[in-house]
PDB file of N, CA and C in Angstrom:
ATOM      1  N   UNK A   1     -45.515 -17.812   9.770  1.00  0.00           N
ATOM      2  CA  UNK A   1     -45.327 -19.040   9.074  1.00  0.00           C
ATOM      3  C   UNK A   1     -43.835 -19.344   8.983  1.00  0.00           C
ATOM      4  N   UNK A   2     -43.076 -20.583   9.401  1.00  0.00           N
ATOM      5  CA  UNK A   2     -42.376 -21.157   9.515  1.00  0.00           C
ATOM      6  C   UNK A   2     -41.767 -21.584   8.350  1.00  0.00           C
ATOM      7  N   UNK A   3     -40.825 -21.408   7.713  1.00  0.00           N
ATOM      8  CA  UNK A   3     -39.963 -21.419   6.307  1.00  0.00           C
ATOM      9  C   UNK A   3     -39.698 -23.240   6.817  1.00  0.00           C
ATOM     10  N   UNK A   4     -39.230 -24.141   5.696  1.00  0.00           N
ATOM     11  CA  UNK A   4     -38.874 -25.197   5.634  1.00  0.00           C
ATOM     12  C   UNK A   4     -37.583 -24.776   4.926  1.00  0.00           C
ATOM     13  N   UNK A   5     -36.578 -25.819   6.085  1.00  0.00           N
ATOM     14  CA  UNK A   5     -34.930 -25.469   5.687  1.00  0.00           C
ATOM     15  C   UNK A   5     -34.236 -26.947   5.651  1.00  0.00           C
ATOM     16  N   UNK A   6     -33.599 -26.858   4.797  1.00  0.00           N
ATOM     17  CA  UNK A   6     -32.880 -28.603   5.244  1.00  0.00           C
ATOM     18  C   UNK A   6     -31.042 -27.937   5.097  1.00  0.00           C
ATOM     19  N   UNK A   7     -30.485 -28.611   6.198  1.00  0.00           N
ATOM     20  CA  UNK A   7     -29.228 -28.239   6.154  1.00  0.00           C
ATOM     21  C   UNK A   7     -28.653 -29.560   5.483  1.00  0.00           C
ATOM     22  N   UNK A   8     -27.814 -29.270   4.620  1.00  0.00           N
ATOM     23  CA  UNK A   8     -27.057 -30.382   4.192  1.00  0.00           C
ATOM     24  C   UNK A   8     -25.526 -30.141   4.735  1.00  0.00           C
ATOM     25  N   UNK A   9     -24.796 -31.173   4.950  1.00  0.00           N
ATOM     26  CA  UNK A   9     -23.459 -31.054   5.967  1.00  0.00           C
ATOM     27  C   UNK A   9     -22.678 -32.075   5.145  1.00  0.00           C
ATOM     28  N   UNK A  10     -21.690 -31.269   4.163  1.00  0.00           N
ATOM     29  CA  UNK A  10     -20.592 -32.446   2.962  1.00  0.00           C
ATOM     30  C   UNK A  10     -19.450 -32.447   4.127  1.00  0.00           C
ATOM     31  N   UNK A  11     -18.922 -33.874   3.695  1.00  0.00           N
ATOM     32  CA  UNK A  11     -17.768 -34.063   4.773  1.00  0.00           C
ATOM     33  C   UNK A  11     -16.853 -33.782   3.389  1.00  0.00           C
ATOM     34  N   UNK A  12     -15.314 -33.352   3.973  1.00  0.00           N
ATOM     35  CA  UNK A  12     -14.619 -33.335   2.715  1.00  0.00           C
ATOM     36  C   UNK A  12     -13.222 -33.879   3.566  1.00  0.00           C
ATOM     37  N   UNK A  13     -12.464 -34.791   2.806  1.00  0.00           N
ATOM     38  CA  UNK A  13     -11.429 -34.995   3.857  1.00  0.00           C
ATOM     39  C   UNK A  13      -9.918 -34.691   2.858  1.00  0.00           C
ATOM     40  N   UNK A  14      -9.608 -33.892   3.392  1.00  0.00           N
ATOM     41  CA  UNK A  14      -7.937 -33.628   2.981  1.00  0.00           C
ATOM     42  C   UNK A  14      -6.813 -34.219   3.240  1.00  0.00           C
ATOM     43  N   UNK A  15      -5.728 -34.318   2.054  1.00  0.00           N
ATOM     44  CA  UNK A  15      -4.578 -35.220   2.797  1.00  0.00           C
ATOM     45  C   UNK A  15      -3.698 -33.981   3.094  1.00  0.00           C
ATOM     46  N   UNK A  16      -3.173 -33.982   4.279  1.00  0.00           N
ATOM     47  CA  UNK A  16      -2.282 -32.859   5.056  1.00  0.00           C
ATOM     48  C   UNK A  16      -1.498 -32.682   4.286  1.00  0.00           C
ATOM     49  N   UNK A  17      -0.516 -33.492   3.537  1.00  0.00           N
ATOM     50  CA  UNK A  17       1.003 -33.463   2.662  1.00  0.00           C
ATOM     51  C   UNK A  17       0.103 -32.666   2.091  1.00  0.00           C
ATOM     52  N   UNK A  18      -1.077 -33.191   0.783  1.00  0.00           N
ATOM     53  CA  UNK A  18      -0.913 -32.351  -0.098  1.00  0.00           C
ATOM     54  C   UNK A  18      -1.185 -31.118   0.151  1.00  0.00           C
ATOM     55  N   UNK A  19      -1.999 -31.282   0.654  1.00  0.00           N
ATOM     56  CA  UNK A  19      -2.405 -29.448   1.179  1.00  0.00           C
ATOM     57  C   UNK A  19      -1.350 -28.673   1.534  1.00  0.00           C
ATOM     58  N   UNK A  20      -0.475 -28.932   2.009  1.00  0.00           N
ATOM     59  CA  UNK A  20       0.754 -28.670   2.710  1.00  0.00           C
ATOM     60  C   UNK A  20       1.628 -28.416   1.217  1.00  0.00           C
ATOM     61  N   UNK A  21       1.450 -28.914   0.359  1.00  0.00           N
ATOM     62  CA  UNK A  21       2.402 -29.065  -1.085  1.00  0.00           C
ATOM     63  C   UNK A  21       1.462 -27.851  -1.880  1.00  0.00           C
ATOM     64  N   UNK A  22       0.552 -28.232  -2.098  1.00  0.00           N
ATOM     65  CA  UNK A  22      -0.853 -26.722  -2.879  1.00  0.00           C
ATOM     66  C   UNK A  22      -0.399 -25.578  -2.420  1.00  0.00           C
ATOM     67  N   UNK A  23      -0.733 -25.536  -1.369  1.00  0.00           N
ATOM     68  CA  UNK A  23      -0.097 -24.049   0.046  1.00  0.00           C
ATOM     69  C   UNK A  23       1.666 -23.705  -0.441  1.00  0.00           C
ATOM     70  N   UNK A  24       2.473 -24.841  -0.436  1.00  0.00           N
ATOM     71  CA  UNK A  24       3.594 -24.099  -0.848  1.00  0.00           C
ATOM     72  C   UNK A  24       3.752 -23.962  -2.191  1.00  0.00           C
ATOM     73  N   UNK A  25       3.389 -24.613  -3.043  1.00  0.00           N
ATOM     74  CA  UNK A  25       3.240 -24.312  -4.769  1.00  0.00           C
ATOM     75  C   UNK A  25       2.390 -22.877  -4.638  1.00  0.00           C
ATOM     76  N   UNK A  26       1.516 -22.335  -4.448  1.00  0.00           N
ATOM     77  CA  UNK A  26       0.940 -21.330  -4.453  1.00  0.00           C
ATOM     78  C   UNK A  26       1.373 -20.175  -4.346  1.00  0.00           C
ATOM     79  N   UNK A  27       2.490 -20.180  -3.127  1.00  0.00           N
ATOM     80  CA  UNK A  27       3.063 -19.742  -2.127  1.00  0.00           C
ATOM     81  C   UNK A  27       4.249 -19.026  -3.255  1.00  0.00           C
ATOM     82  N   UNK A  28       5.057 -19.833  -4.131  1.00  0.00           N
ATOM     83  CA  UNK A  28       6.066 -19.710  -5.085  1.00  0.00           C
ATOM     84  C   UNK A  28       5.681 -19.192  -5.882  1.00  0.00           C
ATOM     85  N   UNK A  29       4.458 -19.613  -6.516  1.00  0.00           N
ATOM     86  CA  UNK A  29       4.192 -18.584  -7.654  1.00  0.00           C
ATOM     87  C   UNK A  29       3.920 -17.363  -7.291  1.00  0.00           C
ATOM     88  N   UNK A  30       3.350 -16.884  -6.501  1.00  0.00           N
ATOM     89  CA  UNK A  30       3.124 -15.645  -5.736  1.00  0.00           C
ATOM     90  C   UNK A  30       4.450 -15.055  -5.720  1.00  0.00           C
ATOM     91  N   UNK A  31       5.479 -15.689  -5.069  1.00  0.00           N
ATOM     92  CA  UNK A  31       6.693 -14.659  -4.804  1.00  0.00           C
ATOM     93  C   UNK A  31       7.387 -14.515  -6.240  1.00  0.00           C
ATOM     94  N   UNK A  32       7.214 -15.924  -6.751  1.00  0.00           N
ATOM     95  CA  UNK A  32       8.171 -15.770  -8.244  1.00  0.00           C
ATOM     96  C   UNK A  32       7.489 -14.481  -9.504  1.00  0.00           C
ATOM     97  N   UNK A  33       5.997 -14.411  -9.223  1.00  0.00           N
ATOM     98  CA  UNK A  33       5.275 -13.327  -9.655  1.00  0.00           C
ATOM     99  C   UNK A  33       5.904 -11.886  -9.138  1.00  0.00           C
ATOM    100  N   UNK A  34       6.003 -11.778  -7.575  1.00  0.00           N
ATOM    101  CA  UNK A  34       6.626 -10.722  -6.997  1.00  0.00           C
ATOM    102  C   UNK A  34       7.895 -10.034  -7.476  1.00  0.00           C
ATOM    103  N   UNK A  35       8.623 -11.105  -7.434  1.00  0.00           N
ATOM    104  CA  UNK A  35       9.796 -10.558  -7.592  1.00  0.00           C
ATOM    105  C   UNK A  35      10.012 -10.270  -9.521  1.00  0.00           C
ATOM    106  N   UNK A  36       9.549 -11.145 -10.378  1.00  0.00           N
ATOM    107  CA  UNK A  36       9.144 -10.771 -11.968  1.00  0.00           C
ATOM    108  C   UNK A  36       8.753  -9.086 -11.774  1.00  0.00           C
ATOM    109  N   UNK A  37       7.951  -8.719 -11.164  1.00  0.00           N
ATOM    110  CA  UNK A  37       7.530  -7.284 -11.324  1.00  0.00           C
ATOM    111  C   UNK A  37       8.231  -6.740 -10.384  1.00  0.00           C
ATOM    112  N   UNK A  38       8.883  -6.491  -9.873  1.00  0.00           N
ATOM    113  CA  UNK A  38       9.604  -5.841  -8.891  1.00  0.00           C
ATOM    114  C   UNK A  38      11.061  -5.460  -9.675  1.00  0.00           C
ATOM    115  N   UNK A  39      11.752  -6.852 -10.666  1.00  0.00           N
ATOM    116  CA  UNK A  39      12.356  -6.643 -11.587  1.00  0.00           C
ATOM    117  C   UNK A  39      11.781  -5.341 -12.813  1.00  0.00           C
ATOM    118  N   UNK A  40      10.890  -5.795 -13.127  1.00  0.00           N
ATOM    119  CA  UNK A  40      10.460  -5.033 -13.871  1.00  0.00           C
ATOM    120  C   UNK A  40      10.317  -3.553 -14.144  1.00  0.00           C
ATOM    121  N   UNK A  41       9.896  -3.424 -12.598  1.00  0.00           N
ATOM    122  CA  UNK A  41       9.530  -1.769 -12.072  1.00  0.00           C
ATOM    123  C   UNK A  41      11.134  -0.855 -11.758  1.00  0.00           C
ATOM    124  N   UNK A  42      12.115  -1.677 -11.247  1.00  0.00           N
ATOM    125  CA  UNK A  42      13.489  -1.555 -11.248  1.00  0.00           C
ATOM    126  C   UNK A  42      14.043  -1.235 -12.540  1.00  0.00           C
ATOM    127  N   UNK A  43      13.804  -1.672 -13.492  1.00  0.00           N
ATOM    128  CA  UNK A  43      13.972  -1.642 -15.304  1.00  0.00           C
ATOM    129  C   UNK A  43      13.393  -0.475 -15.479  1.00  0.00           C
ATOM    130  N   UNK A  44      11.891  -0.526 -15.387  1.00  0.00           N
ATOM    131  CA  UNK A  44      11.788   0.508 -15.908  1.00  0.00           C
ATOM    132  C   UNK A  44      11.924   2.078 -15.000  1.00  0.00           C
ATOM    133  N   UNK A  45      12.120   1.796 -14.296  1.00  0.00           N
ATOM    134  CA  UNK A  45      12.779   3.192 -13.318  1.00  0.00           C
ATOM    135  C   UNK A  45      13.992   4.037 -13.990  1.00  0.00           C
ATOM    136  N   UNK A  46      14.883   2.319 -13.837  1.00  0.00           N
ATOM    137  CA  UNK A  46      16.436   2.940 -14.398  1.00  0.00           C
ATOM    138  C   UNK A  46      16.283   3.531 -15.887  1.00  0.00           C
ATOM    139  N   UNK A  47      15.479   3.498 -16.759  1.00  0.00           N
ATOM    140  CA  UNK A  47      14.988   3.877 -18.240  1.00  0.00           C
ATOM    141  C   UNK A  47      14.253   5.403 -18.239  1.00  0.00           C
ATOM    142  N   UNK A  48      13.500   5.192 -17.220  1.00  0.00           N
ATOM    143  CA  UNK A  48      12.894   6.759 -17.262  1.00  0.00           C
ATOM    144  C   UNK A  48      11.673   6.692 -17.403  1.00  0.00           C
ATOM    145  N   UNK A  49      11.184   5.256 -18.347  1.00  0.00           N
ATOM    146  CA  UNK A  49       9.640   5.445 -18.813  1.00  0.00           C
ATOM    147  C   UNK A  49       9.801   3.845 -18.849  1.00  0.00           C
ATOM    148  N   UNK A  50       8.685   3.759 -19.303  1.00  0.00           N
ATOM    149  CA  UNK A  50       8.205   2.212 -19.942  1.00  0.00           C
ATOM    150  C   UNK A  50       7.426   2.273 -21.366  1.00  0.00           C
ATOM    151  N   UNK A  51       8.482   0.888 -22.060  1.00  0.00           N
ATOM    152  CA  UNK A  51       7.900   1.015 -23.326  1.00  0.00           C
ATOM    153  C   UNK A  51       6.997  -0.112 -23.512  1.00  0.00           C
ATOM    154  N   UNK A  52       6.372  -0.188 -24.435  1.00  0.00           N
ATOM    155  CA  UNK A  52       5.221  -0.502 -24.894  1.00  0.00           C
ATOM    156  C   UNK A  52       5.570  -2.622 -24.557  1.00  0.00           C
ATOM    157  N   UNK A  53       6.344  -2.197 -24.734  1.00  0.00           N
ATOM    158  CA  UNK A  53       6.622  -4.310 -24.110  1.00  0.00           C
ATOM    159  C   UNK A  53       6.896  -4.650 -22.699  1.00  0.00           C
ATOM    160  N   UNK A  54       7.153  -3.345 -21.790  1.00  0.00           N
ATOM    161  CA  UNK A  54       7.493  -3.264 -20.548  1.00  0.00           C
ATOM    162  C   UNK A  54       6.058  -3.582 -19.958  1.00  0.00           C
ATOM    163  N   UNK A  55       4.760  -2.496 -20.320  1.00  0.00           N
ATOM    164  CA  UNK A  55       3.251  -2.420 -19.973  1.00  0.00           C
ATOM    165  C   UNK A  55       2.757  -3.651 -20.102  1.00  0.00           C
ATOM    166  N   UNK A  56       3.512  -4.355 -21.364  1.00  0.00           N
ATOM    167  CA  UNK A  56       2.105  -5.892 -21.594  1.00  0.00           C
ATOM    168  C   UNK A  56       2.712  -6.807 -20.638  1.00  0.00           C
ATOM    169  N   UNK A  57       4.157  -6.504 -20.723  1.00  0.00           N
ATOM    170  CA  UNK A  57       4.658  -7.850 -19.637  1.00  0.00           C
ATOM    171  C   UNK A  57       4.249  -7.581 -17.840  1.00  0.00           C
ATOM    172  N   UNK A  58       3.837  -5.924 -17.620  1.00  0.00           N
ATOM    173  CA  UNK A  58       3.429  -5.500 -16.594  1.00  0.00           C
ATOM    174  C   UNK A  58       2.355  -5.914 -16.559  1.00  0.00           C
ATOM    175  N   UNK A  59       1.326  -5.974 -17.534  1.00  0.00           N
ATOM    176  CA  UNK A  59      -0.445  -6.541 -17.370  1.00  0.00           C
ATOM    177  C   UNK A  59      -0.654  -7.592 -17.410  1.00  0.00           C
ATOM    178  N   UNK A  60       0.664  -8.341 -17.911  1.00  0.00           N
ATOM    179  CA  UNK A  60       0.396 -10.299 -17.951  1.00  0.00           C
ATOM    180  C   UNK A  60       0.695 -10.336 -16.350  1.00  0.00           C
ATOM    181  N   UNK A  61       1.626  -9.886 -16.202  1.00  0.00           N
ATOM    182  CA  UNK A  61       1.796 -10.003 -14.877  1.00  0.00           C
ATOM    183  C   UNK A  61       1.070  -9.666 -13.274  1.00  0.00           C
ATOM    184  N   UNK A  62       0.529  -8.667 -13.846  1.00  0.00           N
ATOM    185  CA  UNK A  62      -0.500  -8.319 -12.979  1.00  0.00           C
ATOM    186  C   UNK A  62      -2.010  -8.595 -13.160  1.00  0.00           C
ATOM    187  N   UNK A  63      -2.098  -9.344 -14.680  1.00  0.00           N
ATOM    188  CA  UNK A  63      -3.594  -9.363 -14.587  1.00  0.00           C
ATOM    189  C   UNK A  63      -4.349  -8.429 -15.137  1.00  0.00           C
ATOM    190  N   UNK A  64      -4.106  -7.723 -16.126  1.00  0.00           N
ATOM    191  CA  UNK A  64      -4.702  -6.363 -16.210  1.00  0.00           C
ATOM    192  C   UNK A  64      -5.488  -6.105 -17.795  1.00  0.00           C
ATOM    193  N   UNK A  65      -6.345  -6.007 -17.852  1.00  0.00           N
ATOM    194  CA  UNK A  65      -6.618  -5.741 -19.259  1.00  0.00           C
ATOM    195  C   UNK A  65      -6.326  -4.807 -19.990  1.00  0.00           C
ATOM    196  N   UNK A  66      -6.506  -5.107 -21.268  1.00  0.00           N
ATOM    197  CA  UNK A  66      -5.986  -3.700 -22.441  1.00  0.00           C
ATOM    198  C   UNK A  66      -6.889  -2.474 -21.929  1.00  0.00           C
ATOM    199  N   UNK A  67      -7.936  -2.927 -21.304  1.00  0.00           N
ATOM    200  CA  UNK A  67      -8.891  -1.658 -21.127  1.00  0.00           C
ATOM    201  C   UNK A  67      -8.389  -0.728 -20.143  1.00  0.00           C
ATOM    202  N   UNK A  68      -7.959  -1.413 -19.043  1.00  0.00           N
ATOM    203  CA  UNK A  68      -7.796  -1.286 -17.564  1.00  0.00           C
ATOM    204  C   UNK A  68      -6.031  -0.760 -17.581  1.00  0.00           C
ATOM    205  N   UNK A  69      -5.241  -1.234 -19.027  1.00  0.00           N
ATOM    206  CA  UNK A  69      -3.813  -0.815 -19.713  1.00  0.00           C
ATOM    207  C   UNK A  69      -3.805   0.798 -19.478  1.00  0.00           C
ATOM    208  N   UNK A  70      -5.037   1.078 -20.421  1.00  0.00           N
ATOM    209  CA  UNK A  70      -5.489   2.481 -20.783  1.00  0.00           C
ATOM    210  C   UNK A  70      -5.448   3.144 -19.673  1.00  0.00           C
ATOM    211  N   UNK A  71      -5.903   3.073 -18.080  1.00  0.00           N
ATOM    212  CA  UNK A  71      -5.511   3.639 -17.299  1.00  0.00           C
ATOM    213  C   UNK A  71      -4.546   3.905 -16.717  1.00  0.00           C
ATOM    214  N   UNK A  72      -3.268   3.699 -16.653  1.00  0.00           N
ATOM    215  CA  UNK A  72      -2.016   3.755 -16.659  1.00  0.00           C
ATOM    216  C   UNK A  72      -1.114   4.246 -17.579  1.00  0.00           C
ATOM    217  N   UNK A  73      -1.618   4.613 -19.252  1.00  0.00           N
ATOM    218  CA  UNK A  73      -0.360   4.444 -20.140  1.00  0.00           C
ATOM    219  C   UNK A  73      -0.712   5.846 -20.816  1.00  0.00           C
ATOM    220  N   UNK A  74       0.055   6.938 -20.648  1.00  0.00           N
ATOM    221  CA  UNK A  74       0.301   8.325 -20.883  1.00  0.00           C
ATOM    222  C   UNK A  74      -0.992   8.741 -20.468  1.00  0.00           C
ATOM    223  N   UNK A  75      -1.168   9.182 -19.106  1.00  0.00           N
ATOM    224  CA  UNK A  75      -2.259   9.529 -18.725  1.00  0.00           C
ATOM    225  C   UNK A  75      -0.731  10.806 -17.452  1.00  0.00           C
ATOM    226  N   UNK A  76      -1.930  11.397 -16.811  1.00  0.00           N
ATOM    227  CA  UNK A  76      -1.360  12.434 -16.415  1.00  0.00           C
ATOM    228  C   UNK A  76      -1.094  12.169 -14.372  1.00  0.00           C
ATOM    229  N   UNK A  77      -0.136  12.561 -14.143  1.00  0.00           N
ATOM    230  CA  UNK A  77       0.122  12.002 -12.557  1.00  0.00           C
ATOM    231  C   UNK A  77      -1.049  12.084 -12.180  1.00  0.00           C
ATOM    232  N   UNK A  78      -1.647  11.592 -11.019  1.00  0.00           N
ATOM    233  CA  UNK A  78      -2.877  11.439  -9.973  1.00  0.00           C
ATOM    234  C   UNK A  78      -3.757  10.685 -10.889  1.00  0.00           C
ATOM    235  N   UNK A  79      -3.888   9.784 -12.032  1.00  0.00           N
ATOM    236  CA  UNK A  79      -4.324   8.910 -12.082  1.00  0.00           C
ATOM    237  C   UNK A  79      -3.905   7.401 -12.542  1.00  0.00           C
ATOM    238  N   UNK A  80      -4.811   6.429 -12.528  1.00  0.00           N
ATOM    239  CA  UNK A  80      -3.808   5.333 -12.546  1.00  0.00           C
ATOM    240  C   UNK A  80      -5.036   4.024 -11.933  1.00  0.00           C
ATOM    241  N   UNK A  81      -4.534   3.186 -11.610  1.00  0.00           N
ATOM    242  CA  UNK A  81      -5.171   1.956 -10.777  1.00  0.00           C
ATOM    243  C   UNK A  81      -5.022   1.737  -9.175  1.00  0.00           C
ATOM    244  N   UNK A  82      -6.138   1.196  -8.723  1.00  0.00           N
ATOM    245  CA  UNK A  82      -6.038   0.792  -7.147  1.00  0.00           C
ATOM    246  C   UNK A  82      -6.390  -0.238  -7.319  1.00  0.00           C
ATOM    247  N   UNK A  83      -5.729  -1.554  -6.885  1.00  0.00           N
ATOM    248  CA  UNK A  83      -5.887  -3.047  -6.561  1.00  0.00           C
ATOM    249  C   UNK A  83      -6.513  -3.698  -5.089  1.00  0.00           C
ATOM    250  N   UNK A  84      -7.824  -3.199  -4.856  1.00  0.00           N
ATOM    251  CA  UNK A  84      -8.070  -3.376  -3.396  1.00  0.00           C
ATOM    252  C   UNK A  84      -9.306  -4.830  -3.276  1.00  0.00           C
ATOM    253  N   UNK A  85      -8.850  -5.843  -2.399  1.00  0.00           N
ATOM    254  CA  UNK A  85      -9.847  -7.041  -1.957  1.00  0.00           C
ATOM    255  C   UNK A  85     -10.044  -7.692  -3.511  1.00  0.00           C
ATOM    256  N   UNK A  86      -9.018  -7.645  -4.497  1.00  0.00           N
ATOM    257  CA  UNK A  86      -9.034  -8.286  -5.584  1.00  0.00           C
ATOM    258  C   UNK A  86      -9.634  -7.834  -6.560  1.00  0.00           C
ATOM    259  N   UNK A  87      -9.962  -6.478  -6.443  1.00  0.00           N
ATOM    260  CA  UNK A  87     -10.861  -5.935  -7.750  1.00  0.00           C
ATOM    261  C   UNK A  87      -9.764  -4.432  -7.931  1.00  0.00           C
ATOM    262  N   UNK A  88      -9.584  -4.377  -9.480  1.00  0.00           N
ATOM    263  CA  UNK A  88      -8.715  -3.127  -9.509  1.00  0.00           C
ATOM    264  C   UNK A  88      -9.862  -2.085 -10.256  1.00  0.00           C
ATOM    265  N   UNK A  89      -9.932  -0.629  -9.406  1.00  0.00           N
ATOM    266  CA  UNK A  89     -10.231   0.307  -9.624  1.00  0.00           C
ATOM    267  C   UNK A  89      -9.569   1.482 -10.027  1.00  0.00           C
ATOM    268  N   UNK A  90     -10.268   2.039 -11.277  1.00  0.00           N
ATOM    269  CA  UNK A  90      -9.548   3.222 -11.780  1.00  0.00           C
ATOM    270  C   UNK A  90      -9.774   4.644 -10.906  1.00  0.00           C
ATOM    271  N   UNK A  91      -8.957   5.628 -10.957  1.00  0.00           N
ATOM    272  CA  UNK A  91      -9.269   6.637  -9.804  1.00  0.00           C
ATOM    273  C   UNK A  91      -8.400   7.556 -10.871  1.00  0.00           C
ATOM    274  N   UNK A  92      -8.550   9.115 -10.469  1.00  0.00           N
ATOM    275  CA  UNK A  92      -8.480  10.182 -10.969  1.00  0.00           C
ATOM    276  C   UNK A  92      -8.166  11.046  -9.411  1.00  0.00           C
ATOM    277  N   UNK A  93      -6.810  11.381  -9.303  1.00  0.00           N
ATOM    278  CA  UNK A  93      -6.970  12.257  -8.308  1.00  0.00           C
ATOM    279  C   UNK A  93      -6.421  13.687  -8.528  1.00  0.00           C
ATOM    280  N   UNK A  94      -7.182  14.498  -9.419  1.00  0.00           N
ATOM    281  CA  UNK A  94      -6.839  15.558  -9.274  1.00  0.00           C
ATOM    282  C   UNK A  94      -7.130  16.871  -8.434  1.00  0.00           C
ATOM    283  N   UNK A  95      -5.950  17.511  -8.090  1.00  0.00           N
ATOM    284  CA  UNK A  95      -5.798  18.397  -6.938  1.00  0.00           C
ATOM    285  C   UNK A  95      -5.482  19.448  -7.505  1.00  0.00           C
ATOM    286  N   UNK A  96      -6.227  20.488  -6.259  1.00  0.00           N
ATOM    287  CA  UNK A  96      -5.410  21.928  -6.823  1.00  0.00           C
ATOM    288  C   UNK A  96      -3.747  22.050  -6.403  1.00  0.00           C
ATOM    289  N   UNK A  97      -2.769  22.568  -7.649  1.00  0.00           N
ATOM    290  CA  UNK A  97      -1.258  22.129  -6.896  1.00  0.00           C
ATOM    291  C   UNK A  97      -1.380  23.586  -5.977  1.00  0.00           C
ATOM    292  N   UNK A  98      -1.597  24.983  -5.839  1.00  0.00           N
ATOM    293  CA  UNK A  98      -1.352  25.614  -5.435  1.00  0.00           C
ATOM    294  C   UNK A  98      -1.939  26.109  -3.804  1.00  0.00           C
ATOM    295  N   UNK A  99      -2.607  24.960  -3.222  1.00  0.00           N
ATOM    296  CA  UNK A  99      -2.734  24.539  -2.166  1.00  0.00           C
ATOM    297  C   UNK A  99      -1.629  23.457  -1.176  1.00  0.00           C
ATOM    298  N   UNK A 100      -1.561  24.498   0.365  1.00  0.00           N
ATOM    299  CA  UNK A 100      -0.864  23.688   1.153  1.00  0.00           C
ATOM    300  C   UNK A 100      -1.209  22.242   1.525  1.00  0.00           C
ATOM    301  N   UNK A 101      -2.484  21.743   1.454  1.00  0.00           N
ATOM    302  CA  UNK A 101      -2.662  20.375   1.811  1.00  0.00           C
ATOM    303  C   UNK A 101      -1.849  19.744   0.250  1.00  0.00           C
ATOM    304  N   UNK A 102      -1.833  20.312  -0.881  1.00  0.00           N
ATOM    305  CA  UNK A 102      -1.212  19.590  -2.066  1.00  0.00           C
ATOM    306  C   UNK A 102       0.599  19.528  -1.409  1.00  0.00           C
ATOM    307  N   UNK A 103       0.491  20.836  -1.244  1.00  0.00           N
ATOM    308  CA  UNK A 103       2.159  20.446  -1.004  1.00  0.00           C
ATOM    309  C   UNK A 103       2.458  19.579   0.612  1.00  0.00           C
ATOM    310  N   UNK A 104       1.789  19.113   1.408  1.00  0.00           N
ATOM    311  CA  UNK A 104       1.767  18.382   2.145  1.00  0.00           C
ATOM    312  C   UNK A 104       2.018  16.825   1.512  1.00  0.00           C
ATOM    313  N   UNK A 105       0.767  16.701   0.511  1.00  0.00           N
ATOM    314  CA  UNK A 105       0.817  15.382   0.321  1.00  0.00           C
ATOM    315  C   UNK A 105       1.895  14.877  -0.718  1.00  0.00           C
ATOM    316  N   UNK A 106       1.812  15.735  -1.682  1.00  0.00           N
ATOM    317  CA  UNK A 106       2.950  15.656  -2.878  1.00  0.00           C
ATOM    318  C   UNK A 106       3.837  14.256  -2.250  1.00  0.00           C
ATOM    319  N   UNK A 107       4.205  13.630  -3.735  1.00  0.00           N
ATOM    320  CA  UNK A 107       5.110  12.763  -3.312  1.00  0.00           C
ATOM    321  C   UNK A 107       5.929  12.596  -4.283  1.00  0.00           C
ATOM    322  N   UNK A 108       5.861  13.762  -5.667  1.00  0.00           N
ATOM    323  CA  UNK A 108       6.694  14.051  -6.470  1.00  0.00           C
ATOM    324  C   UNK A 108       8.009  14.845  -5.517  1.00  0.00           C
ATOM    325  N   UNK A 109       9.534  14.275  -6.006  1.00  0.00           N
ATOM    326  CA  UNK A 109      10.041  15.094  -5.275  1.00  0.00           C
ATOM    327  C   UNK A 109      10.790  16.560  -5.611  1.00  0.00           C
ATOM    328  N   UNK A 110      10.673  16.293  -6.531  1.00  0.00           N
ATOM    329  CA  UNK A 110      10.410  17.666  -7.663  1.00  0.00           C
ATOM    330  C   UNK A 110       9.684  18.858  -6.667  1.00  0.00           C
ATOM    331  N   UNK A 111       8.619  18.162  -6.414  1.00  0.00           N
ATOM    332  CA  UNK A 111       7.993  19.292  -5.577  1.00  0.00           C
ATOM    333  C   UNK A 111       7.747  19.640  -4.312  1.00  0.00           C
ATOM    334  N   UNK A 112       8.915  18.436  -3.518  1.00  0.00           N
ATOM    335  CA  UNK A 112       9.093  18.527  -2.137  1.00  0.00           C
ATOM    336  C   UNK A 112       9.718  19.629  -1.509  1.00  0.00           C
ATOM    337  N   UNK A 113       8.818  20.011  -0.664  1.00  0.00           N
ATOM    338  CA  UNK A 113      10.176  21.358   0.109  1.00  0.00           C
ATOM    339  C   UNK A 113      11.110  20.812   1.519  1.00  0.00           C
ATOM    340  N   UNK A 114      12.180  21.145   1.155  1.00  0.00           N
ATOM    341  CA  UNK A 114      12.399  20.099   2.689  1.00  0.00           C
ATOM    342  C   UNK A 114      12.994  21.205   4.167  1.00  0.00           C
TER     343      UNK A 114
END
């Protein structure tokens, strides 16, 4: 038995400028976002840590909830957030340190051998 389908076909017509103006407005906030946290991460490098106004202006900026905060804020190296295809996932990567694949991957340099 043969399903009944109706295709419907919307015309939509764009004006090139603006699209062309959307695309670069978009375009700015994106980098002006970029470079806001890039400042940021520079700040808090040169400090040592991040304080508690550094994180919220990091989660406005990135989007991040108080919940999703919690994964990032005094938690222990190898865990934290992954931002992948627009959805951020929490991850836990703990390793044994006294294994050679650990000291392979290490990217503390504390614990680099060179």
């Amino acid at each position: 038995m043969a399903e009944n389908t109706t295709t419907r076909v919307v015309e939509v017509q764009v004006d090139n400028a603006e699209a062309i103006k959307l695309i670069a407005d978009y375009n700015a906030k994106i980098e002006e976002s970029t470079a806001k946290e890039k400042a940021l991460r520079e700040a808090i490098k040169k400090k040592g840590e991040a304080t508690a106004a550094d994180r919220e202006e990091l989660a406005k900026l990135l989007n991040i909830s108080d919940n999703q905060l919690g994964y990032v804020t005094n938690v222990p190296a190898g865990c934290g957030l992954i931002r992948c295809a627009g959805n951020i996932v929490p991850f836990t990567n703990s390793f044994p340190k006294d294994t050679k694949l650990y000291k392979l991957m290490s990217t503390n340099p504390s614990e680099r051998k060179e």
